[in-house]
Structure formats: structure tokens, C-alpha cells
N, C-alpha and C. Protein backbone atom coordinates (compact mmCIF):
# COMPACT_ATOMS: atom_id res chain seq x y z
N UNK A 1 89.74 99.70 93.67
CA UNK A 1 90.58 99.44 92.51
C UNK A 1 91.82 98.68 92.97
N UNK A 2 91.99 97.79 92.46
CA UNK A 2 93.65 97.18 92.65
C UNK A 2 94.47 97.30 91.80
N UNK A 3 95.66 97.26 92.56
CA UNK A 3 96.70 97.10 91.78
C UNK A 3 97.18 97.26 89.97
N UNK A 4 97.28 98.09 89.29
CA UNK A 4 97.66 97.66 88.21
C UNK A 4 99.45 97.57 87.59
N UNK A 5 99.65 96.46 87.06
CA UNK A 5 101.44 96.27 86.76
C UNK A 5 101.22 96.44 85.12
N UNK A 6 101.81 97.34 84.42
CA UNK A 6 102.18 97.45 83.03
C UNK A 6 103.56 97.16 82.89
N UNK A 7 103.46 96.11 82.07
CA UNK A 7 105.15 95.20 81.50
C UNK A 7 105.45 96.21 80.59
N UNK A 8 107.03 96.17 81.21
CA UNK A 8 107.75 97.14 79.75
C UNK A 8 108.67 96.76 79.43
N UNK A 9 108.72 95.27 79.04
CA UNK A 9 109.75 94.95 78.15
C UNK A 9 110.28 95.54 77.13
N UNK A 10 108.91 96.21 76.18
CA UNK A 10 109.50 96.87 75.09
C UNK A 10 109.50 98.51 75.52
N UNK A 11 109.16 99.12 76.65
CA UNK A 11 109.62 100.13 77.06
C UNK A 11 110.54 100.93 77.67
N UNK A 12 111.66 101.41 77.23
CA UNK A 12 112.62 101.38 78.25
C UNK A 12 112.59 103.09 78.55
N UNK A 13 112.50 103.68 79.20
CA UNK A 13 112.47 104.75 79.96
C UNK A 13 113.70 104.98 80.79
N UNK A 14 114.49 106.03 80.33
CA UNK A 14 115.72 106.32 81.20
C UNK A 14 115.08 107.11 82.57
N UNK A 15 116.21 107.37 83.47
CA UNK A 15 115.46 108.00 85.19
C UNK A 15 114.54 109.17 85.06
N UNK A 16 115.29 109.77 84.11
CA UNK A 16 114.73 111.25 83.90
C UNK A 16 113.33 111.19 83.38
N UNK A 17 113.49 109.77 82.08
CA UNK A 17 112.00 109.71 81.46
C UNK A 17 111.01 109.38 82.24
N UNK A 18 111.28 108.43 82.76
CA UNK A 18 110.16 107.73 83.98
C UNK A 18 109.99 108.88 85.07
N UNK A 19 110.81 110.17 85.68
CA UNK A 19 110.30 110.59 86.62
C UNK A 19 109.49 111.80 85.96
N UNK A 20 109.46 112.12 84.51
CA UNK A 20 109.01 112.98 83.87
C UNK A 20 107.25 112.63 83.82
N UNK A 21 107.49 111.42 83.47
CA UNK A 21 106.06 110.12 83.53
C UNK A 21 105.73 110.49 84.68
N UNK A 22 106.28 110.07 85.83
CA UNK A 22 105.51 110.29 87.09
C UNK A 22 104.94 111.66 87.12
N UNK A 23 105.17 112.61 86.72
CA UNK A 23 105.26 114.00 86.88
C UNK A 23 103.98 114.66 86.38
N UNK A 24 103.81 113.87 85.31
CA UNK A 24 102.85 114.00 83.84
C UNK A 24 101.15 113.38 84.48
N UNK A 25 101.50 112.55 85.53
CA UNK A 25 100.23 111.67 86.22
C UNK A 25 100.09 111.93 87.76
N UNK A 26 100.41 113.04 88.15
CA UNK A 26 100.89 113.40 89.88
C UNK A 26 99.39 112.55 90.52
N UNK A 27 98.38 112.39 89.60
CA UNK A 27 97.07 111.83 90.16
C UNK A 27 97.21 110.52 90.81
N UNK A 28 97.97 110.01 90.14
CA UNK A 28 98.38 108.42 90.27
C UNK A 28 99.63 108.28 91.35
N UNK A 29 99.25 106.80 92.33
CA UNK A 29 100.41 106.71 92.88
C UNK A 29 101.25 105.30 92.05
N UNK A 30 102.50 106.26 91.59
CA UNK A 30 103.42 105.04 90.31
C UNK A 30 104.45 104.36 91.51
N UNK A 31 104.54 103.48 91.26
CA UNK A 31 106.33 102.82 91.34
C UNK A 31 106.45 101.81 90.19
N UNK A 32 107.95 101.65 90.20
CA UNK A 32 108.86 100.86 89.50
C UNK A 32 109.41 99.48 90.19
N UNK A 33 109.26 98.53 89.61
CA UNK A 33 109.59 97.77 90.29
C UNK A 33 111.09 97.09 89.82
N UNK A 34 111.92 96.25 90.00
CA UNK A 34 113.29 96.03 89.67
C UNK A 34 113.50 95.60 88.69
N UNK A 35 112.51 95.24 87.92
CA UNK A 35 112.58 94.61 86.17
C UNK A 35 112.22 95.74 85.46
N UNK A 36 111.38 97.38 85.84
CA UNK A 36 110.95 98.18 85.06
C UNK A 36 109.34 98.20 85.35
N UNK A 37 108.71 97.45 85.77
CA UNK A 37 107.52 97.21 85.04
C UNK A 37 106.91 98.39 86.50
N UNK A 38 105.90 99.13 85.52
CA UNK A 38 105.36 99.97 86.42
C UNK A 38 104.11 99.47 86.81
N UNK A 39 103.87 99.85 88.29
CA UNK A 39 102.78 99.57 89.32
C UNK A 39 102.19 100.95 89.42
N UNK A 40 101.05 100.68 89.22
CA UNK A 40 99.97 101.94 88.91
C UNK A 40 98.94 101.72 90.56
N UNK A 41 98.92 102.39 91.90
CA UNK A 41 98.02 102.13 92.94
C UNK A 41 96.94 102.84 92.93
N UNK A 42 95.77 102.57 93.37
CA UNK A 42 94.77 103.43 93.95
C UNK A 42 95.29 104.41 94.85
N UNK A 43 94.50 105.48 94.62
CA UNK A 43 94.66 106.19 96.27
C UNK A 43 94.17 105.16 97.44
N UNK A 44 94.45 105.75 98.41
CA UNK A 44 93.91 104.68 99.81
C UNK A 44 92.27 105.27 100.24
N UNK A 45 91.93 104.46 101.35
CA UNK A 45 90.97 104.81 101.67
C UNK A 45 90.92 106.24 103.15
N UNK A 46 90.10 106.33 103.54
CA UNK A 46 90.15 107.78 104.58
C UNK A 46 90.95 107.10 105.97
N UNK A 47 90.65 105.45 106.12
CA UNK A 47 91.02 104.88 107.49
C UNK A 47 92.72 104.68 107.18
N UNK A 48 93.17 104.44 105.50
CA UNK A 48 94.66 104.07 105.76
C UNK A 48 94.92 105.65 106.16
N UNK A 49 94.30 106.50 105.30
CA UNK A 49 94.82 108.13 105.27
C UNK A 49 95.00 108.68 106.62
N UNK A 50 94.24 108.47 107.74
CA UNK A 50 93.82 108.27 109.10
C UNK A 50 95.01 107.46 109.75
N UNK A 51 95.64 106.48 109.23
CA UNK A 51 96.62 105.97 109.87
C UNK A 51 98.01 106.34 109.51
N UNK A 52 97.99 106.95 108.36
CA UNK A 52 99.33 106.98 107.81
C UNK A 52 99.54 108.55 108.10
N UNK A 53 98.94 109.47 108.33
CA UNK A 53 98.91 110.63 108.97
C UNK A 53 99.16 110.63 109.96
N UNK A 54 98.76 109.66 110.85
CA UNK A 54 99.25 109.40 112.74
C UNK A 54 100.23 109.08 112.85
N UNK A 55 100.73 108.00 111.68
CA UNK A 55 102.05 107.43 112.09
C UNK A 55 103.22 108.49 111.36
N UNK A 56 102.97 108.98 110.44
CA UNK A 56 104.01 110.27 109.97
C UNK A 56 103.90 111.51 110.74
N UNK A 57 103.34 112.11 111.66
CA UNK A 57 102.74 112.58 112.74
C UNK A 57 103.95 112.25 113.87
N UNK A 58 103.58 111.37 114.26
CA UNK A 58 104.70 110.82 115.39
C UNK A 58 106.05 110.33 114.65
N UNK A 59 106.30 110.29 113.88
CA UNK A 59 107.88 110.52 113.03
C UNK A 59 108.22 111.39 113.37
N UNK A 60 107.62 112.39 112.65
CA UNK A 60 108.02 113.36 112.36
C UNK A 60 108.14 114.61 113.69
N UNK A 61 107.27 114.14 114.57
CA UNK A 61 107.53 115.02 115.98
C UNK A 61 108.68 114.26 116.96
N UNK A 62 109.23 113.27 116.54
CA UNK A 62 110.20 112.53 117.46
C UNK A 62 110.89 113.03 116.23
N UNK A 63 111.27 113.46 115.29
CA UNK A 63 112.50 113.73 114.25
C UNK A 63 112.81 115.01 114.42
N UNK A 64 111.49 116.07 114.74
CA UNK A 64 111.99 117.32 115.00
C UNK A 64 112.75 117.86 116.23
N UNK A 65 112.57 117.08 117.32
CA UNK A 65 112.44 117.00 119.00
C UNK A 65 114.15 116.51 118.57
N UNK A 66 114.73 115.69 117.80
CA UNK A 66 116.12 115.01 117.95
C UNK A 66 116.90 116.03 116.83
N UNK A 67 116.48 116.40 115.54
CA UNK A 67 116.67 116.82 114.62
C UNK A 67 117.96 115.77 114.23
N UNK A 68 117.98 114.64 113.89
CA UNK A 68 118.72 113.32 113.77
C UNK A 68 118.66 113.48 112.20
N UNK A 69 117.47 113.55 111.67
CA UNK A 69 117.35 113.17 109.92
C UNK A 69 116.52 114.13 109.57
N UNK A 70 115.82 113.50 108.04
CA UNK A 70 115.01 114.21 107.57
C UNK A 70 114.04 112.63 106.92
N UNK A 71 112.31 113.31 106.99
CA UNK A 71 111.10 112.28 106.92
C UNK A 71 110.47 112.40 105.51
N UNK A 72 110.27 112.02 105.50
CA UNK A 72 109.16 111.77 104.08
C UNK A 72 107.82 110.92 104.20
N UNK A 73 107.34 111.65 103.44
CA UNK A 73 105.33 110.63 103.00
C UNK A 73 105.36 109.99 102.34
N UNK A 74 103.89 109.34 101.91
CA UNK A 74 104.01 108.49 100.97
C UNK A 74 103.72 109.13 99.86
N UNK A 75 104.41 110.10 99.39
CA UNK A 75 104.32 110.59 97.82
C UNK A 75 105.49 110.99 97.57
N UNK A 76 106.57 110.50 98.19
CA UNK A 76 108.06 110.35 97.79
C UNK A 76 108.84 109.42 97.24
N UNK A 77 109.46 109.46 96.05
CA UNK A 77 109.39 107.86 95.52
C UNK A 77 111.12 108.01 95.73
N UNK A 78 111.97 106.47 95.95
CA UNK A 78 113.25 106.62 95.90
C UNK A 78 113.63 105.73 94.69
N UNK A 79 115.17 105.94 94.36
CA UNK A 79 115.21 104.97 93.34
C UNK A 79 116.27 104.05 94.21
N UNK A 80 115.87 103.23 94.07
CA UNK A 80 116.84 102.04 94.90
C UNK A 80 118.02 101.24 94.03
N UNK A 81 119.10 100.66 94.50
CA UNK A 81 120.53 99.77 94.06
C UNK A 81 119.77 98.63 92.82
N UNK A 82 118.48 98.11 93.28
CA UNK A 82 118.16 97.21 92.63
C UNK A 82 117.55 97.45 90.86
N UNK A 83 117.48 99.14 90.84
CA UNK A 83 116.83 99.63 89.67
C UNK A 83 115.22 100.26 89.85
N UNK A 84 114.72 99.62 90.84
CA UNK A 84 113.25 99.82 91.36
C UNK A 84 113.21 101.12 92.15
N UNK A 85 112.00 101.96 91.74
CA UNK A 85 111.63 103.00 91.86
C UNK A 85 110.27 102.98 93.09
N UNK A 86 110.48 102.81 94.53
CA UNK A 86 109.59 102.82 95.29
C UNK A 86 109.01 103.96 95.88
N UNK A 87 108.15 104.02 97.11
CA UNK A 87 107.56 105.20 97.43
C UNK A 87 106.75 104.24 98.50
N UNK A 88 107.31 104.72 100.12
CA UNK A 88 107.14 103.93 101.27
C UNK A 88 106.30 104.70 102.08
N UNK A 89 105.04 104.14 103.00
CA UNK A 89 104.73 105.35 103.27
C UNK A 89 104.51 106.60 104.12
N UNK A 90 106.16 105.87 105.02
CA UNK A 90 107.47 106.83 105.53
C UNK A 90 108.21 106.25 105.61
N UNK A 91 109.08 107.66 105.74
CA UNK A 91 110.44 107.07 105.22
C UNK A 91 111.84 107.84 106.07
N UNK A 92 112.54 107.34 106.62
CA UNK A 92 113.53 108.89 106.98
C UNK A 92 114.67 108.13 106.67
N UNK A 93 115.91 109.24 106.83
CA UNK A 93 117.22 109.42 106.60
C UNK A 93 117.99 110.19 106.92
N UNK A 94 119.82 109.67 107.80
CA UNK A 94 119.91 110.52 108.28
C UNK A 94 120.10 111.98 107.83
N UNK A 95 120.54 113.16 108.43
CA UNK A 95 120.39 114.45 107.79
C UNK A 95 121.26 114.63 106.64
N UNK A 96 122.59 114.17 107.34
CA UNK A 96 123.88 114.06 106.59
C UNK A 96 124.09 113.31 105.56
N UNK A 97 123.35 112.13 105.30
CA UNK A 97 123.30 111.55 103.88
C UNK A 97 122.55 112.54 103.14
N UNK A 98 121.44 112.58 103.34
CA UNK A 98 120.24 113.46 102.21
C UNK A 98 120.82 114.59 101.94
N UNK A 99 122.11 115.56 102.69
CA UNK A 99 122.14 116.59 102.43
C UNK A 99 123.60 116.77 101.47
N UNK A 100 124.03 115.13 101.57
CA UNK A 100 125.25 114.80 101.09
C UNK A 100 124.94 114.80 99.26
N UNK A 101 123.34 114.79 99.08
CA UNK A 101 123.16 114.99 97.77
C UNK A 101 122.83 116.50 97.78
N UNK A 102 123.47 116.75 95.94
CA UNK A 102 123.17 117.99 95.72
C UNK A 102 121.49 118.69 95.65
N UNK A 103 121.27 119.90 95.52
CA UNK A 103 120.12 120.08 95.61
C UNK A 103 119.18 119.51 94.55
N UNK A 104 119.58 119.37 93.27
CA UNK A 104 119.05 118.93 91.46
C UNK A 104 118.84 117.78 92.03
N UNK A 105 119.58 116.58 92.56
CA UNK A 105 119.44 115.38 93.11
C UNK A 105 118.21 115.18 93.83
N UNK A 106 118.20 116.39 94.52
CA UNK A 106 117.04 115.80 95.92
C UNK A 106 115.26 116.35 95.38
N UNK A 107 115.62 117.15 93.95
CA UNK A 107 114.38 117.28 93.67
C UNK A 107 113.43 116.31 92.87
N UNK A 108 114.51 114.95 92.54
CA UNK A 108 114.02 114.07 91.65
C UNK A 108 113.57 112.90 93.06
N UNK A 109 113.73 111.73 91.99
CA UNK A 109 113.50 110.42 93.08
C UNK A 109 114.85 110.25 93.66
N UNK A 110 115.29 110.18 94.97
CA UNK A 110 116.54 110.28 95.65
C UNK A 110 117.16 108.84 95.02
N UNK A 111 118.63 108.74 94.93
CA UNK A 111 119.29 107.39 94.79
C UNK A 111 119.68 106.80 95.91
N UNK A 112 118.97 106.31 96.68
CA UNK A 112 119.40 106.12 97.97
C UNK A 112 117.86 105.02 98.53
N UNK A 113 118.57 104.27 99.48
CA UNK A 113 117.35 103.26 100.27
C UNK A 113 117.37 104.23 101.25
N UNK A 114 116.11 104.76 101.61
CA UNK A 114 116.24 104.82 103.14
C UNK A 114 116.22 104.11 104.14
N UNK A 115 117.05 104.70 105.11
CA UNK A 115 117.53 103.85 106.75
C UNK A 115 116.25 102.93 107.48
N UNK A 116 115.37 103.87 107.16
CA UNK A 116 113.83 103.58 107.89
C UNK A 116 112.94 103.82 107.42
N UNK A 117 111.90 102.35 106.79
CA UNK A 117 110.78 102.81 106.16
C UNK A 117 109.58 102.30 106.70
N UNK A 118 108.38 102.68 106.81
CA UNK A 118 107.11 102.45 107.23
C UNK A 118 106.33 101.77 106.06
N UNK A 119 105.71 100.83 105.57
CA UNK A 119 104.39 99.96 104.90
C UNK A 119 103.12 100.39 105.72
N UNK A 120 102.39 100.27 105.36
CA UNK A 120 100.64 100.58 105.76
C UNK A 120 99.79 99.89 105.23
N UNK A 121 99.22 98.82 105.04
CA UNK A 121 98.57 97.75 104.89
C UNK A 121 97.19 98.45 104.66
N UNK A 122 97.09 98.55 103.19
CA UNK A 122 95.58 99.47 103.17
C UNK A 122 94.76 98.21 102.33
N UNK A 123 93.45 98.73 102.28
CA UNK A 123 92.29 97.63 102.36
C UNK A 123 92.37 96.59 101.25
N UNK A 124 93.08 96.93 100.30
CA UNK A 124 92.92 96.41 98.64
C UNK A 124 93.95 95.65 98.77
N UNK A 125 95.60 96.17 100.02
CA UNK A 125 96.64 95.23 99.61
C UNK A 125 96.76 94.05 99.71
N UNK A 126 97.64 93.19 99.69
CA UNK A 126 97.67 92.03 100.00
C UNK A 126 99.12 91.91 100.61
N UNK A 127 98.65 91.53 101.97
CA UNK A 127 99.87 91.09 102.95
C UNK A 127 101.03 90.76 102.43
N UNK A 128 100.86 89.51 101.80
CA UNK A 128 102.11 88.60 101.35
C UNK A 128 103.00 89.67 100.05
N UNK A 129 102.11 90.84 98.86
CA UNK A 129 103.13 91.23 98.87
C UNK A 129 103.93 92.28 99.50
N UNK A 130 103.05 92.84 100.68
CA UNK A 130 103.92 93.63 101.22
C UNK A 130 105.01 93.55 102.02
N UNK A 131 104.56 92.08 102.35
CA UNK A 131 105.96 91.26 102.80
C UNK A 131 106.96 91.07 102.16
N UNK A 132 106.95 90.96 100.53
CA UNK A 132 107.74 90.61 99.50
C UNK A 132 108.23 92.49 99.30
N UNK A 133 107.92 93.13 99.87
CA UNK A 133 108.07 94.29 99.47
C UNK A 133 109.13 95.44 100.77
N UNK A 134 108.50 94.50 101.53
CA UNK A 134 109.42 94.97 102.94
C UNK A 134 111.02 93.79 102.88
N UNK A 135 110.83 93.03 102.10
CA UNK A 135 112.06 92.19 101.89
C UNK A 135 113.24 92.87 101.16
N UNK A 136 112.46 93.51 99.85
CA UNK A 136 112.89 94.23 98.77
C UNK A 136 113.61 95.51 99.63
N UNK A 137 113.04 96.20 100.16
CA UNK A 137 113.84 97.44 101.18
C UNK A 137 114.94 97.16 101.73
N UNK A 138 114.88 96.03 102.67
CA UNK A 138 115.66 95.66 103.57
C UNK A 138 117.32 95.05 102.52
N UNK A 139 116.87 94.36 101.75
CA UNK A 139 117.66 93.41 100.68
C UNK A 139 118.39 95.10 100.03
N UNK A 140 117.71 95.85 99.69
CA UNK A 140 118.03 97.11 99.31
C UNK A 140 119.09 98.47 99.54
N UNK A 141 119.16 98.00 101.13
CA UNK A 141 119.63 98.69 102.17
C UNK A 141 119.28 99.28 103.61
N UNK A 142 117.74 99.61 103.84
CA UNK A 142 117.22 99.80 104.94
C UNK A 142 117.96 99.06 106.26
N UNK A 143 117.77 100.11 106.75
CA UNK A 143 118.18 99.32 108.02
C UNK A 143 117.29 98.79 109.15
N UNK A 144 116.34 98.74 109.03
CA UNK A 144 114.55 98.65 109.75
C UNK A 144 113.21 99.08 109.10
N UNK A 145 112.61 98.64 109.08
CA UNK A 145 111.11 98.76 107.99
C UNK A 145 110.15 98.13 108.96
N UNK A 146 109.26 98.68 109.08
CA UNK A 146 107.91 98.00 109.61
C UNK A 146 106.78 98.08 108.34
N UNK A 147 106.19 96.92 108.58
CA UNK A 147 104.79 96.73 107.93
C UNK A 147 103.44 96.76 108.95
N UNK A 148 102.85 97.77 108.61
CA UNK A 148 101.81 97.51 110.00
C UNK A 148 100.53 97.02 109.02
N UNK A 149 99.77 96.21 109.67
CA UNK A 149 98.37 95.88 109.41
C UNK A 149 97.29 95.92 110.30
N UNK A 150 96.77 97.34 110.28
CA UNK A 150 95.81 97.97 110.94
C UNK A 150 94.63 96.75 111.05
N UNK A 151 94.17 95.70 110.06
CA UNK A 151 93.17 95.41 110.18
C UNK A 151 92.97 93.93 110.55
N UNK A 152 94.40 93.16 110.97
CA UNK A 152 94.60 92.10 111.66
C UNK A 152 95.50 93.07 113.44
N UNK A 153 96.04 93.88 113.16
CA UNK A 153 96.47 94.43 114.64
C UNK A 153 97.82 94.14 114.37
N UNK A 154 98.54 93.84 113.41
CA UNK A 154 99.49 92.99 113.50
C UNK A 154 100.81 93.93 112.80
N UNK A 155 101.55 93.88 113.26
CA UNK A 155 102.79 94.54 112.66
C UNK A 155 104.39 93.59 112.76
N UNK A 156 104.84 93.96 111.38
CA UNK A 156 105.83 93.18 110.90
C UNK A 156 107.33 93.28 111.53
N UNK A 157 108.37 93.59 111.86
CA UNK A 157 109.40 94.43 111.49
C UNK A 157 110.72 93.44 111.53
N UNK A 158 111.26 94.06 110.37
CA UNK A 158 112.27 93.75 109.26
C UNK A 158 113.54 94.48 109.75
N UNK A 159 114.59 93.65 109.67
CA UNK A 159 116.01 94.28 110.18
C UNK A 159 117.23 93.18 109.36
N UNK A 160 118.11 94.65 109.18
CA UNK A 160 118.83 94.65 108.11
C UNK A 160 119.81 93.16 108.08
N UNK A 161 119.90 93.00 109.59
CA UNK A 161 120.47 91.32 109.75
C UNK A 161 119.56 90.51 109.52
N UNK A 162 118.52 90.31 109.07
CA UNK A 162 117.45 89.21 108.43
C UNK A 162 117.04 89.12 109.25
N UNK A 163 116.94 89.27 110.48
CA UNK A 163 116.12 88.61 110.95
C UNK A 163 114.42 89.89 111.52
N UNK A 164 113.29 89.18 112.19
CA UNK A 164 112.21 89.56 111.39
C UNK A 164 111.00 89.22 112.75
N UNK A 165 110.24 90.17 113.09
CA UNK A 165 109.93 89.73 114.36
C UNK A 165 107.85 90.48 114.05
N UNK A 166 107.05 89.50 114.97
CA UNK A 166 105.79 89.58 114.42
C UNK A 166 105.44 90.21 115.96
N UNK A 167 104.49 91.84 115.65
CA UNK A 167 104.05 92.29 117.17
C UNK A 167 102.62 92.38 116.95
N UNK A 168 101.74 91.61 118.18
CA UNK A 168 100.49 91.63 117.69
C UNK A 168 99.26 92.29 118.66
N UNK A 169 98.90 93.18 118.12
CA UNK A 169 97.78 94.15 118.95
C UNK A 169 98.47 95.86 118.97
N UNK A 170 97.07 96.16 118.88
CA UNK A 170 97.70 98.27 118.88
C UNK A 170 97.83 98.13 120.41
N UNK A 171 98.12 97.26 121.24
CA UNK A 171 97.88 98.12 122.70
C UNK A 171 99.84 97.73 122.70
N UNK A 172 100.58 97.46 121.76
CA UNK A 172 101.59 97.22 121.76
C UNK A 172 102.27 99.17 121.17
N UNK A 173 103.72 98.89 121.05
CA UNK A 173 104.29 100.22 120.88
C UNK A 173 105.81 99.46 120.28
N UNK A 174 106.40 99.90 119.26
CA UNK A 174 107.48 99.78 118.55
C UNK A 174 108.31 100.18 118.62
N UNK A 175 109.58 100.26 118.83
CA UNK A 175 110.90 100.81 119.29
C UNK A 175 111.99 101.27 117.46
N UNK A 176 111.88 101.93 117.49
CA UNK A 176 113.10 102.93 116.63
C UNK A 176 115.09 102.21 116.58
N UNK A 177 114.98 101.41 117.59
CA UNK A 177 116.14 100.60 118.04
C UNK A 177 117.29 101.60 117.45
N UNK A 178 118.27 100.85 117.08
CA UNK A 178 119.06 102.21 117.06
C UNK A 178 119.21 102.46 116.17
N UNK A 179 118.33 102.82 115.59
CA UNK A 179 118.04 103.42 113.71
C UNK A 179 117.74 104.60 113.89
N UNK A 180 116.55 104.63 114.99
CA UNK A 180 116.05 105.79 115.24
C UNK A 180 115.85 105.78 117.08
N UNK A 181 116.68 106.19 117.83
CA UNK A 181 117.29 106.43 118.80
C UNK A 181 116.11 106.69 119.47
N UNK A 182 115.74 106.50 120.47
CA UNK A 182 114.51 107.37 121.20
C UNK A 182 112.99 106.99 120.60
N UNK A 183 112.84 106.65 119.56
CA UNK A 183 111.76 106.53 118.85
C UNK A 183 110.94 105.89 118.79
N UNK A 184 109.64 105.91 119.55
CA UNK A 184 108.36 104.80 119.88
C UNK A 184 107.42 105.20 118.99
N UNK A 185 106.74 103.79 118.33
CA UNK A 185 105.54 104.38 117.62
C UNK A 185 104.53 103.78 118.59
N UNK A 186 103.81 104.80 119.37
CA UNK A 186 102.34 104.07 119.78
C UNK A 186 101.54 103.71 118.94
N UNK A 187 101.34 102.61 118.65
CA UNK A 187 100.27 101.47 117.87
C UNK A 187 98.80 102.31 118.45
N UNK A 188 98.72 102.46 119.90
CA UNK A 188 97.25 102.81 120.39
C UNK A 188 96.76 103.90 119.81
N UNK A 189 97.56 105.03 119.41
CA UNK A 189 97.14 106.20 118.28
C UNK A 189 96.07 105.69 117.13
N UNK A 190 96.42 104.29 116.23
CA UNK A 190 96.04 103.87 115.15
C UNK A 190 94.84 103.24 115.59
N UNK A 191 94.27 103.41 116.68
CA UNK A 191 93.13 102.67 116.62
C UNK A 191 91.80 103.86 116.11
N UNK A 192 90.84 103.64 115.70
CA UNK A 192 89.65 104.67 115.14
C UNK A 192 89.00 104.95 116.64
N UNK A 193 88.93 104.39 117.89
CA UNK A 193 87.50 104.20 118.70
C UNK A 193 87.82 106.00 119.49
């Protein structure tokens, strides 16, 4: 299944309404994009599920080991500066921002970009917009975002000074730079063999 975008020009949904919507369809993965218009995704397949488990996996054990922030999956949606309602599929932040919101706050979609987000290039997407989408983060506030594409080997990563660097093959490994201090993602994890 791909992609579906429903225009809502004539729909306008305040935060509360739209996360009530999300709430109402937990089946579906929703986002918002910066004009409103909602993006309706497939679930992924077992190989992204397989990858995006490894790579939130090793987040999340280099996050506990530092206790620096707090992580998220991809069934966490944020609401971002631009109006757009995303859901990355990881995500962290440091402790002290997230905790700087009240608790009512942190049970909805957070108002906040996170520092560091992960893309996962699953079978249906299409590169170019996840490129347009890792732009959108960064333009947003992130301070580092990777896009990985398991099925060219190829991974993106995006930094908050524009500039934008291409790493190619899993026998490569990614650095956390100083977003996330200490923090390597082994690419060689993501391979199936």
C-alpha cells in the first residue's frame, strides 16, 4: 500500500482534534504535514520492522549506559514550529528539555523537534521524499537526522548547519557527533545474513 495524503483545506482540526483523530485510528500510522493535509502510511514490512528494532535497540542501550536523554519509536508523533505533525522512526531528546514539559504535555504529540531523529527507508518509500522530509526536521530544529536506506546500503546524514554527508555500505558505522556523545550506530547489525 502507499502512501495516502487527504487535503484539508476545508478541514481544519485544532491539536487536540487531530490528536483525538489519531487516537480514534491507533491502526494507522497518521502524520500531518505543514499545510494540514494528513498522510495516512502502511505499516512496514517484517525487514524495515527488523531494522528499525536494531537501530532503536542500539539507541536506546547507548541512552541508558549515558542516561543523557530520553528515546522514542516510530509511533511517537511530534508537533513541530512549522505546524506539521511528524512521527520519526527514532527519535531522542535531551532529558531536561522533555522533562521541562509538564506531564498533560508529554502525553499528547510533544511541541518540540527533536535533537536527533532516525528515517528508515522502507520498501514502498520513496527516497527523494524522505530526503524532503529529513530537510523538513532539520529546517525544524533537529540537530542531526539520519536517513538510512537498507536497500541501496546507503545512509544520509543531515546537520543542523546544512550541510549533509552520503555514507555508503553497512560495513560502515555512524557517529552521534556531539548530539549524541559516545554514540555509534553499527550499520553491520542491519544487515539480514
Amino acid at each position: 500500500m502507499d502512501t495516502i495524503v487527504i487535503k484539508t483545506e476545508a478541514l481544519h482540526m485544532t491539536e487536540d482534534e487531530f490528536f483525538h483523530f489519531c487516537q480514534q485510528n491507533k491502526d494507522l500510522n497518521i502524520e500531518r504535514d505543514a499545510h494540514q493535509n494528513i498522510i495516512i502510511m502502511s505499516p512496514t514490512g517484517t525487514a524495515s520492522g527488523f531494522y528499525n528494532s536494531n537501530i532503536n535497540y542500539q539507541l536506546e542501550f547507548w541512552n541508558r549506559q549515558t542516561k543523557l536523554g530520553v528515546m522514542f519509536d516510530s509511533s511517537t508523533g511530534f508537533r513541530l514550529p512549522d505546524g506539521a505533525m511528524r512521527s520519526p522512526d527514532a527519535a531522542w531528546i535531551p532529558k531536561e528539555q522533555y522533562f521541562s514539559f509538564d506531564k498533560e504535555t508529554r502525553q499528547k504529540f510533544l511541541p518540540y523537534c527533536p535533537d536527533f531523529v532516525i528515517e528508515l527507508k522502507s520498501f514502498n518509500d520513496r527516497i527523494k521524499d524522505l530526503q524532503q522530509k529529513m530537510q523538513e526536521w532539520i529546517a525544524n530544529g533537529s540537530k542531526l537526522g539520519w536517513l538510512i536506506d537498507p536497500d541501496t546500503q546507503t545512509s544520509y546524514l543531515y546537520r543542523q548547519d546544512g550541510s549533509e554527508q552520503v555514507v555508503q555500505g553497512f560495513d560502515q558505522s555512524l557517529s552521534g557527533e556531539e548530539v549524541l556523545p559516545g554514540f555509534v550506530l553499527n550499520l553491520k547489525e542491519l544487515t539480514e545474513e
